[in-house]
N, C-alpha and C. Protein backbone atom coordinates (compact mmCIF):
# COMPACT_ATOMS: atom_id res chain seq x y z
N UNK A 1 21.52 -2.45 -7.17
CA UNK A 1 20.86 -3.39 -8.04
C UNK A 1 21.46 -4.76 -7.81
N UNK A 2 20.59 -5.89 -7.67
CA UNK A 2 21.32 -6.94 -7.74
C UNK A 2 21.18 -8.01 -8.48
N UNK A 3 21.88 -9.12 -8.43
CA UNK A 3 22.46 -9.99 -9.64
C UNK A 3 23.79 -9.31 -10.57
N UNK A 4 23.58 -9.77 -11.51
CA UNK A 4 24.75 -9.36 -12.69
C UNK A 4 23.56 -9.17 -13.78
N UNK A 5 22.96 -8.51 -13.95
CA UNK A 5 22.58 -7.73 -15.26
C UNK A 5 23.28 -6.56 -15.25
N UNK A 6 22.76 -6.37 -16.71
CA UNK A 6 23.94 -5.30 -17.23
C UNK A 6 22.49 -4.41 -18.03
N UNK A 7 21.71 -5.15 -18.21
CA UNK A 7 20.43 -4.69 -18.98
C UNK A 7 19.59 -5.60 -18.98
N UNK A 8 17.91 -5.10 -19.23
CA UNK A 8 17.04 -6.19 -18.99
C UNK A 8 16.61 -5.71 -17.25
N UNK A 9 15.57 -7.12 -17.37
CA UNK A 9 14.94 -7.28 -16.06
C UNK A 9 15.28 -8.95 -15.60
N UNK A 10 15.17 -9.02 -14.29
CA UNK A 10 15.23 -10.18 -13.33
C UNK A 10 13.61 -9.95 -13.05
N UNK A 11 13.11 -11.06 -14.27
CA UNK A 11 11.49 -10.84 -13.97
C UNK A 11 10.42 -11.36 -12.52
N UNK A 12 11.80 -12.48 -12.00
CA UNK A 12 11.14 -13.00 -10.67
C UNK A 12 11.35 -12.33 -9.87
N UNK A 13 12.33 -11.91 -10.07
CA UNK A 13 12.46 -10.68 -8.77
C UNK A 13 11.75 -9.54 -8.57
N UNK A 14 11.18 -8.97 -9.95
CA UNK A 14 10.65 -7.69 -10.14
C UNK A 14 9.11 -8.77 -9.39
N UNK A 15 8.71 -9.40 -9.74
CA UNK A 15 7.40 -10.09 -9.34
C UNK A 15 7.23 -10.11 -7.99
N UNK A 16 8.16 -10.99 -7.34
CA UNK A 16 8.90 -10.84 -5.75
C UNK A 16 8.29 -9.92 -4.76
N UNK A 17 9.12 -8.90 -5.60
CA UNK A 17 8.77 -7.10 -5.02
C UNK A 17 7.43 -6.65 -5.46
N UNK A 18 7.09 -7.55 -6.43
CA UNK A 18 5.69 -6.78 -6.89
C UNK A 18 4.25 -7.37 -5.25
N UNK A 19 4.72 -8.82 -5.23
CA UNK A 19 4.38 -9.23 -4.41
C UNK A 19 4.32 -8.92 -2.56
N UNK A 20 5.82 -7.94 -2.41
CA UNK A 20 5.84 -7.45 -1.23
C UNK A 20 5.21 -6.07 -1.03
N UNK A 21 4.81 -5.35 -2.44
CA UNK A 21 3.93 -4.31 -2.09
C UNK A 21 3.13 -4.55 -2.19
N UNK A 22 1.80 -5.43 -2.69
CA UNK A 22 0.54 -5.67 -2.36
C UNK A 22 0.74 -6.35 -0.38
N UNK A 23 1.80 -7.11 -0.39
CA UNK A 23 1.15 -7.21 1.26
C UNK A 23 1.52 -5.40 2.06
N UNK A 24 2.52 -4.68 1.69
CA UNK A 24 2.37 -3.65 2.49
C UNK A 24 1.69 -2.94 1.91
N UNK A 25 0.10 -3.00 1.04
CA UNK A 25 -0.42 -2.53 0.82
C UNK A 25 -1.90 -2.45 1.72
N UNK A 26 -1.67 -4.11 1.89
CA UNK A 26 -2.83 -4.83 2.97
C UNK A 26 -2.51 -4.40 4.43
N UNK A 27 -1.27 -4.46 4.44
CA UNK A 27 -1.14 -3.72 5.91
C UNK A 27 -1.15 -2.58 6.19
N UNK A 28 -1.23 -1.79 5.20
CA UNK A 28 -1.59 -0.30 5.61
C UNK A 28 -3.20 -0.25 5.29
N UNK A 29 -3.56 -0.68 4.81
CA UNK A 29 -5.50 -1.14 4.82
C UNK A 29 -5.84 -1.24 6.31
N UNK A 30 -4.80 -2.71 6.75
CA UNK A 30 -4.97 -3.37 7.95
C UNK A 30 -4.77 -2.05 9.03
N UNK A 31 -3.62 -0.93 9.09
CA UNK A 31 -3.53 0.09 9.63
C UNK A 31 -5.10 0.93 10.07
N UNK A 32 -4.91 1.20 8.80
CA UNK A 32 -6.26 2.01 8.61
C UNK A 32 -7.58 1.58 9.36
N UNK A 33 -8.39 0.42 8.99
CA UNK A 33 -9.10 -0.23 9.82
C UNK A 33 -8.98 -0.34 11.17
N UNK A 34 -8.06 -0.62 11.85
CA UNK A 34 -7.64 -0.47 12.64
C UNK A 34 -7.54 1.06 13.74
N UNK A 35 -7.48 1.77 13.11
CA UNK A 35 -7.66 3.30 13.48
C UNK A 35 -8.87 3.78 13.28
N UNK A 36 -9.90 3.65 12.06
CA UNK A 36 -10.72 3.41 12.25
C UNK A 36 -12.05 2.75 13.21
N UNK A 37 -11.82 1.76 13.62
CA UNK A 37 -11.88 1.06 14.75
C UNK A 37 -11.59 1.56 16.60
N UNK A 38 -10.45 1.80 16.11
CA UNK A 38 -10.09 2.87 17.06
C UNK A 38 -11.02 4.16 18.24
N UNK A 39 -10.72 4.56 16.60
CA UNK A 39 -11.13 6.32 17.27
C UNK A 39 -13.06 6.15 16.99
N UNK A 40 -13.43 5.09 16.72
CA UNK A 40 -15.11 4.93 17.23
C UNK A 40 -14.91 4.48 18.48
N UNK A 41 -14.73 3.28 18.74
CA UNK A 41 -14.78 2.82 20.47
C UNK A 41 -14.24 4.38 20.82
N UNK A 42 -13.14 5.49 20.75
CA UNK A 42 -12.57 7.02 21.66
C UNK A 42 -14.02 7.56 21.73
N UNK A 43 -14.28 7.55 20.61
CA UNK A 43 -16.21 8.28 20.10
C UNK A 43 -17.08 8.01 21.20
N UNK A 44 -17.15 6.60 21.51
CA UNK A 44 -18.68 6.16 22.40
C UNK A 44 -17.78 6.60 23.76
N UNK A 45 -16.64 6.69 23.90
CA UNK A 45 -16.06 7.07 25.50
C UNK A 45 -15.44 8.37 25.69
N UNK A 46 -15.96 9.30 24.54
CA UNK A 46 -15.32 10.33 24.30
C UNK A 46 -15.95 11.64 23.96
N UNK A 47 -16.37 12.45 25.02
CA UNK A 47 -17.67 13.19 24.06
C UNK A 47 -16.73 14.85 24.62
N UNK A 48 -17.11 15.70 23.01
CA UNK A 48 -16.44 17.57 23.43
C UNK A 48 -15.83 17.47 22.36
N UNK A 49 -15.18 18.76 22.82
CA UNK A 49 -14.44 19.68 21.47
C UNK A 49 -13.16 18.77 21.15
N UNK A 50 -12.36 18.13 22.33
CA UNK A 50 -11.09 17.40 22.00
C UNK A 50 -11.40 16.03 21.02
N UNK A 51 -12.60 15.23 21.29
CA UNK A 51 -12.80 14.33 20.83
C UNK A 51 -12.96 14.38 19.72
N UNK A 52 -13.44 15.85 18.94
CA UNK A 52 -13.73 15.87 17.56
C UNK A 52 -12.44 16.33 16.48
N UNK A 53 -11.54 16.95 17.48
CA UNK A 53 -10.23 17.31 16.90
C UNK A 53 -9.99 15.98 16.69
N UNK A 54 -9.74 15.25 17.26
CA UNK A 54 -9.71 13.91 17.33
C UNK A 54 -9.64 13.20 15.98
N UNK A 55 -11.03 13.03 16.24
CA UNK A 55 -11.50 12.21 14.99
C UNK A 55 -11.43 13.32 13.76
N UNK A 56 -11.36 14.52 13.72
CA UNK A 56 -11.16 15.49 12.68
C UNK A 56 -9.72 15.12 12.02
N UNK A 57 -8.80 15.07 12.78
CA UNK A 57 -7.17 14.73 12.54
C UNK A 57 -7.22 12.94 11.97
N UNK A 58 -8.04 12.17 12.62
CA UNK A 58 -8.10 10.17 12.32
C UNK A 58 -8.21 10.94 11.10
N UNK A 59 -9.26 11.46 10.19
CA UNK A 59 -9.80 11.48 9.03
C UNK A 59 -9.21 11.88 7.94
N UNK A 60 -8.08 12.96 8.58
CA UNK A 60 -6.88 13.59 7.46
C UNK A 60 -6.11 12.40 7.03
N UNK A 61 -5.77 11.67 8.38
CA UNK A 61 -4.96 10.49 8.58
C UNK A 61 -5.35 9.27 7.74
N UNK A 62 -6.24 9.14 7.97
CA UNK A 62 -7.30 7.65 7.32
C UNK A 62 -6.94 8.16 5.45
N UNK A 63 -7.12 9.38 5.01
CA UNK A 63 -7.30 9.61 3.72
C UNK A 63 -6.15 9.18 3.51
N UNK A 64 -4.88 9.64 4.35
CA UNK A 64 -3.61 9.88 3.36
C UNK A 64 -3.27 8.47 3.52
N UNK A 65 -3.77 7.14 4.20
CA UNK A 65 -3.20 5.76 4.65
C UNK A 65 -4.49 5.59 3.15
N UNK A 66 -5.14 5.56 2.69
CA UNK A 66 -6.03 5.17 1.81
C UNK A 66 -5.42 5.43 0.34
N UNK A 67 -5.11 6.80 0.18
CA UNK A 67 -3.83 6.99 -0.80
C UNK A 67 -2.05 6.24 -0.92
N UNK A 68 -1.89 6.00 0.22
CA UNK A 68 -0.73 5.43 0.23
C UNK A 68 -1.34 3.95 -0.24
N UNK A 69 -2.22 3.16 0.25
CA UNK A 69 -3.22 1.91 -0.29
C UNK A 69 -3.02 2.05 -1.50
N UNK A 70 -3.11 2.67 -1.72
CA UNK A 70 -3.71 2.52 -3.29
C UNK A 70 -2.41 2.91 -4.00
N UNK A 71 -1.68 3.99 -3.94
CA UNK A 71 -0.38 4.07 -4.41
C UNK A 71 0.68 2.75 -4.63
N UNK A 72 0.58 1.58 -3.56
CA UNK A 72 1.40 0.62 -3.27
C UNK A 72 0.50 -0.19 -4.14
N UNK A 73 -0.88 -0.29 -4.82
CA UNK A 73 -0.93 -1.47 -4.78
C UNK A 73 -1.24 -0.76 -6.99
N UNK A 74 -0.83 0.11 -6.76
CA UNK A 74 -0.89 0.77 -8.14
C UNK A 74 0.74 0.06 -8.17
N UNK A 75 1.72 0.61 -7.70
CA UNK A 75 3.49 -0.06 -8.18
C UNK A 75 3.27 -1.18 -8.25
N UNK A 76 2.35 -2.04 -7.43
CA UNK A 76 2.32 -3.39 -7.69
C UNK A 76 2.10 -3.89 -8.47
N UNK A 77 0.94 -3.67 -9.15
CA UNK A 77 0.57 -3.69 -10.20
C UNK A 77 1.31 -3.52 -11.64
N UNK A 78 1.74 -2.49 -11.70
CA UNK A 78 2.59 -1.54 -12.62
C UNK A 78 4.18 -2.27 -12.73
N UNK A 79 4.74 -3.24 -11.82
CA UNK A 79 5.71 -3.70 -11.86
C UNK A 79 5.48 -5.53 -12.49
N UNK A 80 4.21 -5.63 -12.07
CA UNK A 80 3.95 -7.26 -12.29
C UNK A 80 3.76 -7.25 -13.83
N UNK A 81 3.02 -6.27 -14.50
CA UNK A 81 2.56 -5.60 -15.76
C UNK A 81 4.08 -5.84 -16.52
N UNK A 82 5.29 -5.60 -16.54
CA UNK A 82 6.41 -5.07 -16.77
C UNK A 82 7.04 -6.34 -16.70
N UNK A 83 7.02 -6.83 -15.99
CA UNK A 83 7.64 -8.54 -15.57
C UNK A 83 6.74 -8.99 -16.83
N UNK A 84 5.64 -8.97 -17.04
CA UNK A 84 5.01 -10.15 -17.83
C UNK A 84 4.86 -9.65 -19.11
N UNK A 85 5.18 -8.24 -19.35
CA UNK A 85 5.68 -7.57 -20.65
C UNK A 85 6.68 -8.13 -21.05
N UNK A 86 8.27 -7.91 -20.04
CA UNK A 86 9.52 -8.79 -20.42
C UNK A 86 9.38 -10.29 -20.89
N UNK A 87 8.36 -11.00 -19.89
CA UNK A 87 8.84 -11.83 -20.58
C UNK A 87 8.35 -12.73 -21.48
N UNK A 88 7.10 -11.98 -22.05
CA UNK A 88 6.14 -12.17 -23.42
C UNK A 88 7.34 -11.94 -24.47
N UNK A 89 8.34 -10.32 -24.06
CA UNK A 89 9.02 -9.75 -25.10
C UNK A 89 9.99 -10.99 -25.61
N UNK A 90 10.87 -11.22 -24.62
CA UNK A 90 11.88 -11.67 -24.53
C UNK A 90 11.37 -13.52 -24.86
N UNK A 91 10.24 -13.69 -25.24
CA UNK A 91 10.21 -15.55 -25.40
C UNK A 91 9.49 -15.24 -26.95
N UNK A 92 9.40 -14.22 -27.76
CA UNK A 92 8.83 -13.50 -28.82
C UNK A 92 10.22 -12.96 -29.59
């Protein structure tokens, strides 16, 4: 933990971080798309049984990068929420 609290929140900081998981939230979007993107251009140059394992496996893949999306930009959320709880509390 850093600073010198002893209790409480460092509300800019919690914001900070709230702020660095919405961008690695965008970049695992950006991932995703990207693979997406991908394994269509493999598609038009890619035809049989391997190609569909293929894209059968992108799709497991794509879900769980869509959940992790959304997971990161749920803490994000959930931490900025908490920052602006503190410091409604704390000027109240």
């Amino acid at each position: 933990m850093g600073g010198n609290l002893t209790e409480g929140m460092d509300t800019g900081r919690v914001k900070d971080v709230a702020g660095r998981l919405k961008q690695t939230a965008a970049k695992i979007g950006e991932v995703n798309s990207e693979g997406a993107s991908t394994t269509g251009e493999l598609a038009s140059n890619w035809l049989g049984q391997d190609m569909q394992s293929w894209s059968d496996s992108w799709n497991d893949v794509s879900k769980t990068l869509q959940q992790a999306q959304t997971a990161m930009e749920q803490f994000a959320q959930k931490a900025e929420s908490n920052a602006e709880l503190q410091e409604q509390t704390s000027q109240g």
